[in-house]
Every structure is written in structure tokens, then in C-alpha cells.
PDB file of N, CA and C in Angstrom:
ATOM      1  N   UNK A   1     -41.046 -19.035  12.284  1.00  0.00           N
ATOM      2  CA  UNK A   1     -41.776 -18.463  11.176  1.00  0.00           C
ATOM      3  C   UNK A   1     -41.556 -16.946  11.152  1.00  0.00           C
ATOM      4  N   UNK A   2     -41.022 -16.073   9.840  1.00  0.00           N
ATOM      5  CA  UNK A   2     -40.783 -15.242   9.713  1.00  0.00           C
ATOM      6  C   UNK A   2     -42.143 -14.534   9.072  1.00  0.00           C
ATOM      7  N   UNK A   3     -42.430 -13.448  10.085  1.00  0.00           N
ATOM      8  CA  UNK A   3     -43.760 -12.602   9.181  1.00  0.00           C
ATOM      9  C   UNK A   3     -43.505 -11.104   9.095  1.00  0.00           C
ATOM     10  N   UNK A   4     -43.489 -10.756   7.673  1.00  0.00           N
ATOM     11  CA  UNK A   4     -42.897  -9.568   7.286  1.00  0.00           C
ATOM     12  C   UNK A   4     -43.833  -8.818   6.504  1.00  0.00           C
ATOM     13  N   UNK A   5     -43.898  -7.338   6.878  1.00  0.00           N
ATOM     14  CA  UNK A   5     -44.993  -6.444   6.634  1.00  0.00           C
ATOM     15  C   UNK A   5     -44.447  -5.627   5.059  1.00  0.00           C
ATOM     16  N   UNK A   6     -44.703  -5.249   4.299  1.00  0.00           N
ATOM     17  CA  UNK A   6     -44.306  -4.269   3.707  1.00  0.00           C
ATOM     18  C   UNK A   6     -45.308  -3.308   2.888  1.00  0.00           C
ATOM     19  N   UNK A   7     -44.443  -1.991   3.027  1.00  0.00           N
ATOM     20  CA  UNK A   7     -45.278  -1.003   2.668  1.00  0.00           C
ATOM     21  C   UNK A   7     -45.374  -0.388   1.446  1.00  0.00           C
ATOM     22  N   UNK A   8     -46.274  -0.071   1.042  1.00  0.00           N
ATOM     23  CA  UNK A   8     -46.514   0.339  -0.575  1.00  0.00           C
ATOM     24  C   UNK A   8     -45.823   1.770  -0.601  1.00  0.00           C
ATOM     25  N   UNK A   9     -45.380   2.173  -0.990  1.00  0.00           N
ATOM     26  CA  UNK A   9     -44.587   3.900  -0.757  1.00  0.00           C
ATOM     27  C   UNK A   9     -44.791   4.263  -2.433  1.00  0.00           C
ATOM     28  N   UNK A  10     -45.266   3.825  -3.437  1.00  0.00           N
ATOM     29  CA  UNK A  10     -45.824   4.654  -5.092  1.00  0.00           C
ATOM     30  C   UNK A  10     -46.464   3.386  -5.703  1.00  0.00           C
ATOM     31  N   UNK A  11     -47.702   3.712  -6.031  1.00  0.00           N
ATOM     32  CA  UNK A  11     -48.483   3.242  -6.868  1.00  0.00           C
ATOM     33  C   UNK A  11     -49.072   3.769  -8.150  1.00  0.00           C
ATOM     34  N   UNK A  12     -49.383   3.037  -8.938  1.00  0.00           N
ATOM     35  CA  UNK A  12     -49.731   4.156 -10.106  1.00  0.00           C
ATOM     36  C   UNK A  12     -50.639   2.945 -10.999  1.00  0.00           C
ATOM     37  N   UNK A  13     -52.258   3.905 -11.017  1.00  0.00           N
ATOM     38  CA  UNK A  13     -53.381   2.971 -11.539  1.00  0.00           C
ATOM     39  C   UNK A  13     -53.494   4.129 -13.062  1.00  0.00           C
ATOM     40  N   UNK A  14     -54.039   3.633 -13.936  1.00  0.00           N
ATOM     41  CA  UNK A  14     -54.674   3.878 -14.869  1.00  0.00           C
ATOM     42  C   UNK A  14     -56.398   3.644 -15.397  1.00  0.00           C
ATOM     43  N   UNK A  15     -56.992   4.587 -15.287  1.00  0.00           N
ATOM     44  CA  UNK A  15     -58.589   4.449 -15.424  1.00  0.00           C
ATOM     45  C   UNK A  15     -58.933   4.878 -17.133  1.00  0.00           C
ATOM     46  N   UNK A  16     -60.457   4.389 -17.496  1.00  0.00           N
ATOM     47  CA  UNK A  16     -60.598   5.127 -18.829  1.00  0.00           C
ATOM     48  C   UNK A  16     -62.315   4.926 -18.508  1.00  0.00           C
ATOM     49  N   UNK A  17     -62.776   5.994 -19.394  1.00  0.00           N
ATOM     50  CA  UNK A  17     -64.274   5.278 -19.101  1.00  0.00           C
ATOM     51  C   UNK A  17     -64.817   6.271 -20.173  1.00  0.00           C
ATOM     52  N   UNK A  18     -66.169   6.608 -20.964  1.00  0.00           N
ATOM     53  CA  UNK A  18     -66.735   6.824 -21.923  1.00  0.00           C
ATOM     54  C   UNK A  18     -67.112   8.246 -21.980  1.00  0.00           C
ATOM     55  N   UNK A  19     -67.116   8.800 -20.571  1.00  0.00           N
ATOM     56  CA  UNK A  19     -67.320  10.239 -20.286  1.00  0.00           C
ATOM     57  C   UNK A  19     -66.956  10.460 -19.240  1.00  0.00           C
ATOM     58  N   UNK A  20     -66.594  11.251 -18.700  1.00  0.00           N
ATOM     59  CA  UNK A  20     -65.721  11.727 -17.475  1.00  0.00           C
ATOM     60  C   UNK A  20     -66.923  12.125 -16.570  1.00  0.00           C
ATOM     61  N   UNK A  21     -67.376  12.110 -16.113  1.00  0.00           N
ATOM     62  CA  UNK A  21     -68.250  11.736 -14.858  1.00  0.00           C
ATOM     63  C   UNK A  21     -67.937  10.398 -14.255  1.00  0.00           C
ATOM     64  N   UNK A  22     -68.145   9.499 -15.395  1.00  0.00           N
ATOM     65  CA  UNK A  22     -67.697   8.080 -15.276  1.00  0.00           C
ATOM     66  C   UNK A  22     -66.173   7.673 -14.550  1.00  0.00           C
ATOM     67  N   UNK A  23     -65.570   8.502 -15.338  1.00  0.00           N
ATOM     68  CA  UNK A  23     -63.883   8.639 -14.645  1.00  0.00           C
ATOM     69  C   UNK A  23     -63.525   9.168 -13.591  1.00  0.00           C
ATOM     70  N   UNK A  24     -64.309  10.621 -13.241  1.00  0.00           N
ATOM     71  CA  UNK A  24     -63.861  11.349 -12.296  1.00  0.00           C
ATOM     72  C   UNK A  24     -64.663  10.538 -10.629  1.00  0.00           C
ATOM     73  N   UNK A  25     -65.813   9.902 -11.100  1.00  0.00           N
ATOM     74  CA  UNK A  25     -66.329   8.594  -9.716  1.00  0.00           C
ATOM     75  C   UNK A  25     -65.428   7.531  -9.754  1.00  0.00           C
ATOM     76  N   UNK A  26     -64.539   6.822 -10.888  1.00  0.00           N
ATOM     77  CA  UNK A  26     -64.040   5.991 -10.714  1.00  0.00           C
ATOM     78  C   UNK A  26     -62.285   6.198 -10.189  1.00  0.00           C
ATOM     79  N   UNK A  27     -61.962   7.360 -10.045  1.00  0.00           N
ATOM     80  CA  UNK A  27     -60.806   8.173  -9.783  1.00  0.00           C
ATOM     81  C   UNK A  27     -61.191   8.070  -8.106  1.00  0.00           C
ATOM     82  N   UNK A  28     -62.460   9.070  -7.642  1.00  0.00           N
ATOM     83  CA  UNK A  28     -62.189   8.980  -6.414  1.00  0.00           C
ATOM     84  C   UNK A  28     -62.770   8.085  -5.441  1.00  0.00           C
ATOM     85  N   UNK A  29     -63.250   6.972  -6.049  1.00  0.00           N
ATOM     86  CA  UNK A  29     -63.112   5.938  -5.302  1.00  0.00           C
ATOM     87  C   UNK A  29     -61.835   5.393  -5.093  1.00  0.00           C
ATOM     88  N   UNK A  30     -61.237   5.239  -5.855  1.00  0.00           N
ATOM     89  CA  UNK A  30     -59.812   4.805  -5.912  1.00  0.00           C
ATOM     90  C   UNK A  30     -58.832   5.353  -4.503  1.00  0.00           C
ATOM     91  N   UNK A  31     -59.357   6.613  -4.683  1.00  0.00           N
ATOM     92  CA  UNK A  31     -58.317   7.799  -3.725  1.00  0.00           C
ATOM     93  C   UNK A  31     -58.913   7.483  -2.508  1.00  0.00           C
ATOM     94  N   UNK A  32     -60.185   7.016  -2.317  1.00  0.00           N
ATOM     95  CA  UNK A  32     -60.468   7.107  -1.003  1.00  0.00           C
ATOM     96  C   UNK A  32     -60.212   5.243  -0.351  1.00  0.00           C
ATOM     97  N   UNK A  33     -59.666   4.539  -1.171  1.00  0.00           N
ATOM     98  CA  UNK A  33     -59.837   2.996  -0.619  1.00  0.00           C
ATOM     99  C   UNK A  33     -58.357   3.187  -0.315  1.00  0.00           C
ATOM    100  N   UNK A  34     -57.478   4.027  -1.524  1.00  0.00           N
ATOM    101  CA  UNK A  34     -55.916   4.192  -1.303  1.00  0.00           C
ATOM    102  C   UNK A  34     -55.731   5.160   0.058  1.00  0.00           C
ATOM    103  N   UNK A  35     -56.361   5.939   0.612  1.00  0.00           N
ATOM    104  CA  UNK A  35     -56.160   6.687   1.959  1.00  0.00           C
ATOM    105  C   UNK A  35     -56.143   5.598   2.911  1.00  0.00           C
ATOM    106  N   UNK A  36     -56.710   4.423   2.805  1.00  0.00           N
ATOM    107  CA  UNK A  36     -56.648   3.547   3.727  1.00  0.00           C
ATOM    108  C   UNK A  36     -55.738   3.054   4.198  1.00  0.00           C
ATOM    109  N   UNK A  37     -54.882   2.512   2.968  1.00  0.00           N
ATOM    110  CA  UNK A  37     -53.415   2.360   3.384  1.00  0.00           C
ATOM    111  C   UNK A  37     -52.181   3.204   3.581  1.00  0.00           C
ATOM    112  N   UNK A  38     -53.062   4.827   3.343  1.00  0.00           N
ATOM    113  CA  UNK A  38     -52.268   5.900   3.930  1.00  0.00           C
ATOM    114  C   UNK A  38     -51.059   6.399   2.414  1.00  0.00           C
ATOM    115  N   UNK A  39     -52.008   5.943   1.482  1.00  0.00           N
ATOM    116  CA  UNK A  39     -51.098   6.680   0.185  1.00  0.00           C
ATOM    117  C   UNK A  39     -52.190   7.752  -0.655  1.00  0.00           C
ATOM    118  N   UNK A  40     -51.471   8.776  -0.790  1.00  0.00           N
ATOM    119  CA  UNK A  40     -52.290  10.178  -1.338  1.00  0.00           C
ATOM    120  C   UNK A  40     -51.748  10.337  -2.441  1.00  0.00           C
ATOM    121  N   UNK A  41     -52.416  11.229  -3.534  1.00  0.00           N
ATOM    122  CA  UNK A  41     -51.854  11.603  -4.675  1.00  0.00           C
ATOM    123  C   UNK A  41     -51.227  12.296  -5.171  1.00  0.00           C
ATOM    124  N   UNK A  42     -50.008  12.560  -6.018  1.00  0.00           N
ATOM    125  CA  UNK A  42     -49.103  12.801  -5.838  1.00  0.00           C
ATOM    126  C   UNK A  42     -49.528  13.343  -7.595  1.00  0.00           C
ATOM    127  N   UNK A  43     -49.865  12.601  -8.226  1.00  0.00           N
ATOM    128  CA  UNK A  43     -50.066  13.554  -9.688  1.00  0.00           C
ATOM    129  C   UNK A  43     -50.884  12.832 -10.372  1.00  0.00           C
ATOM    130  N   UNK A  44     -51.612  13.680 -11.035  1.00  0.00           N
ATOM    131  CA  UNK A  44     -52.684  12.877 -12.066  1.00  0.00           C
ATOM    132  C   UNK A  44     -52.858  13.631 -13.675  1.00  0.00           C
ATOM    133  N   UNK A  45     -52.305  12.677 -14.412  1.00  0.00           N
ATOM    134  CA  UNK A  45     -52.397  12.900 -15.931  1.00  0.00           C
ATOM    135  C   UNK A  45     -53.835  12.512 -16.278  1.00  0.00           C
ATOM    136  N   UNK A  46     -54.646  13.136 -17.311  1.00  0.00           N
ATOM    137  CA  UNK A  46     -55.522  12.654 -18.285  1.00  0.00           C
ATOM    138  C   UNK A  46     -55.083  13.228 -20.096  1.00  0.00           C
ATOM    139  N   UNK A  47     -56.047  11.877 -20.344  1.00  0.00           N
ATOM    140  CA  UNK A  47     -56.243  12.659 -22.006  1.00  0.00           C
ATOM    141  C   UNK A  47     -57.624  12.363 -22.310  1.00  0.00           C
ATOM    142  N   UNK A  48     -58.097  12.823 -23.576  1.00  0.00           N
ATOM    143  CA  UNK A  48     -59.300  12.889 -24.036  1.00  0.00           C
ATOM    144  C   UNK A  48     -58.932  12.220 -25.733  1.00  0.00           C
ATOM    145  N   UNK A  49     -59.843  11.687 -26.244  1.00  0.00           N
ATOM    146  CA  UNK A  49     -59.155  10.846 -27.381  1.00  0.00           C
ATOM    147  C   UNK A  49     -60.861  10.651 -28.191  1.00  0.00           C
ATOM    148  N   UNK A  50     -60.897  11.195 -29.576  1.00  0.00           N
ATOM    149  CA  UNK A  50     -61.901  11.012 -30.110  1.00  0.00           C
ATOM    150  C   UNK A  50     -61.763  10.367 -31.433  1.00  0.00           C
ATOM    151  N   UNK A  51     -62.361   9.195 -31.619  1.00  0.00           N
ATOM    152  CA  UNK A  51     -62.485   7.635 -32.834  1.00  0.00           C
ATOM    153  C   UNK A  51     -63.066   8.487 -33.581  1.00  0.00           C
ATOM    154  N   UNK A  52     -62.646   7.321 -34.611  1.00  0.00           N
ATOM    155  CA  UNK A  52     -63.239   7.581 -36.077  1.00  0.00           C
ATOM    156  C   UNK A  52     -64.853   7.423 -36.070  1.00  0.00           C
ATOM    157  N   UNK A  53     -65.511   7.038 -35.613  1.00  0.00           N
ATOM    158  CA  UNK A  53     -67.038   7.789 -34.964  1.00  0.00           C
ATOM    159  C   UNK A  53     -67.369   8.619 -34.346  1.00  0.00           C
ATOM    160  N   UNK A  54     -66.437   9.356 -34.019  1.00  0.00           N
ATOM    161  CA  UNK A  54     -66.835  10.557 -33.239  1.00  0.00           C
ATOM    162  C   UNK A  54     -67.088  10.866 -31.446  1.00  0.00           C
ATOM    163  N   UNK A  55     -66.697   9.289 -30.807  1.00  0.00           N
ATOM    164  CA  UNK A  55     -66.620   9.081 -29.732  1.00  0.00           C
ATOM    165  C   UNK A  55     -65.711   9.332 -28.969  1.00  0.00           C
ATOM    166  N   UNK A  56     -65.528   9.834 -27.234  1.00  0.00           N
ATOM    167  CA  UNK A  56     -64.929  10.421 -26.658  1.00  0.00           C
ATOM    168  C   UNK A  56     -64.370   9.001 -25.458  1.00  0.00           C
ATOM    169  N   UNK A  57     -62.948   8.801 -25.402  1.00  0.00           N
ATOM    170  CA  UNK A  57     -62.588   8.307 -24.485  1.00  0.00           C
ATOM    171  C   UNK A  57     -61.695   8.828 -23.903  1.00  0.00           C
ATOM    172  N   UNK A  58     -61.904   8.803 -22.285  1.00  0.00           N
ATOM    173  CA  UNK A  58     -61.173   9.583 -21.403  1.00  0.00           C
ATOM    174  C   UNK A  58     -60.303   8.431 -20.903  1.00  0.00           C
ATOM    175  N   UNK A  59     -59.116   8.929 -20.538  1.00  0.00           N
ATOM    176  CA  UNK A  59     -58.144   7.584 -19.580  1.00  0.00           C
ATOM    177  C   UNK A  59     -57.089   9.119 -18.631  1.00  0.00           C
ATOM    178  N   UNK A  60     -56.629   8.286 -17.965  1.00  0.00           N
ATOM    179  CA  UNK A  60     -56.309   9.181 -16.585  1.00  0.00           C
ATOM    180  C   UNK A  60     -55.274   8.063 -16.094  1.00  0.00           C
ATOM    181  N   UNK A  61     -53.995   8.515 -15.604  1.00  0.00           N
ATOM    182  CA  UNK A  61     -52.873   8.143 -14.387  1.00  0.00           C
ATOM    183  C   UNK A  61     -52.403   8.653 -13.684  1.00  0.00           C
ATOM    184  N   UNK A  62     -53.086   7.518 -12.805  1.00  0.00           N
ATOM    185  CA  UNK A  62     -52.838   8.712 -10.862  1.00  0.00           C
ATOM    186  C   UNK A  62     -51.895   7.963 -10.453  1.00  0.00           C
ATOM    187  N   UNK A  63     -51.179   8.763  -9.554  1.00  0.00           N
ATOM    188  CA  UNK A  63     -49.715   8.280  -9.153  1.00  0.00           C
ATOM    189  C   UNK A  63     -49.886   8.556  -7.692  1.00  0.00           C
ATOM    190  N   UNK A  64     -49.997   7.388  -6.920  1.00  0.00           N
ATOM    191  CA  UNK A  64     -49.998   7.794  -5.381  1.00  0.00           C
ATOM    192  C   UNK A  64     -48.973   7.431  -4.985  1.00  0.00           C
ATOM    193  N   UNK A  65     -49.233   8.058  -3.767  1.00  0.00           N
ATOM    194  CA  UNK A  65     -47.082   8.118  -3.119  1.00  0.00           C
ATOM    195  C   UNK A  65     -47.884   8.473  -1.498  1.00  0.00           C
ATOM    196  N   UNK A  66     -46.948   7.696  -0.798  1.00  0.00           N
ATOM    197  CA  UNK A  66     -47.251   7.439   0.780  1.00  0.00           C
ATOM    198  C   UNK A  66     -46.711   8.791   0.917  1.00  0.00           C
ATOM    199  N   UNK A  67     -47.887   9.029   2.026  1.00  0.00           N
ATOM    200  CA  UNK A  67     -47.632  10.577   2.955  1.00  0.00           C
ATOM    201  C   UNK A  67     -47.055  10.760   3.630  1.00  0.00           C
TER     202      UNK A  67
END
């Protein structure tokens, strides 16, 4: 029986949430479950985007990359 490990070396999640408080807790939870497997962040895009009601949605892509 062959048992073979492999390692994540770039990941890249995408978050969005209704106000950025919301995003910026759901960002670093992310970063801290991804330190586990020893991948850090490497770059993080956001935008801000407002509907034809006048509502604000935030979305964000973090790009982790092994240390």
C-alpha cells in the first residue's frame, strides 16, 4: 500500500459579506486555520460594489502561498 502526502504550495479563497467587519473576521479566520498547514498570504485583492438600492457588497481574494 502506497501512502502519499502532498502539499498545498498556493491557494486562493474568495470571501464577500454585507459590510466589511463581516469580511475582514471572515478573512482572518481563514489566515489563521491556513497557518496551520503552514501557508501565509501572499496578496489580497478587494472591491466594494454598490446595487441599484443602494447597498454595499464587499468580496475580497486572498492568495496564500506556502512559506
Amino acid at each position: 500500500m502506497l501512502f502519499q502526502l502532498d502539499l498545498i504550495e498556493d491557494k486562493i479563497e474568495l470571501f464577500e459579506a454585507g459590510d466589511l467587519v463581516s469580511l475582514e473576521k471572515k478573512i482572518a479566520e481563514k489566515v489563521e486555520q491556513n497557518r496551520a498547514i503552514l501557508l501565509g498570504v501572499h496578496s489580497v485583492s478587494h472591491q466594494m460594489q454598490i446595487d441599484t438600492d443602494g447597498r454595499r457588497h464587499y468580496s475580497a481574494v486572498v492568495h496564500f502561498k506556502m512559506k
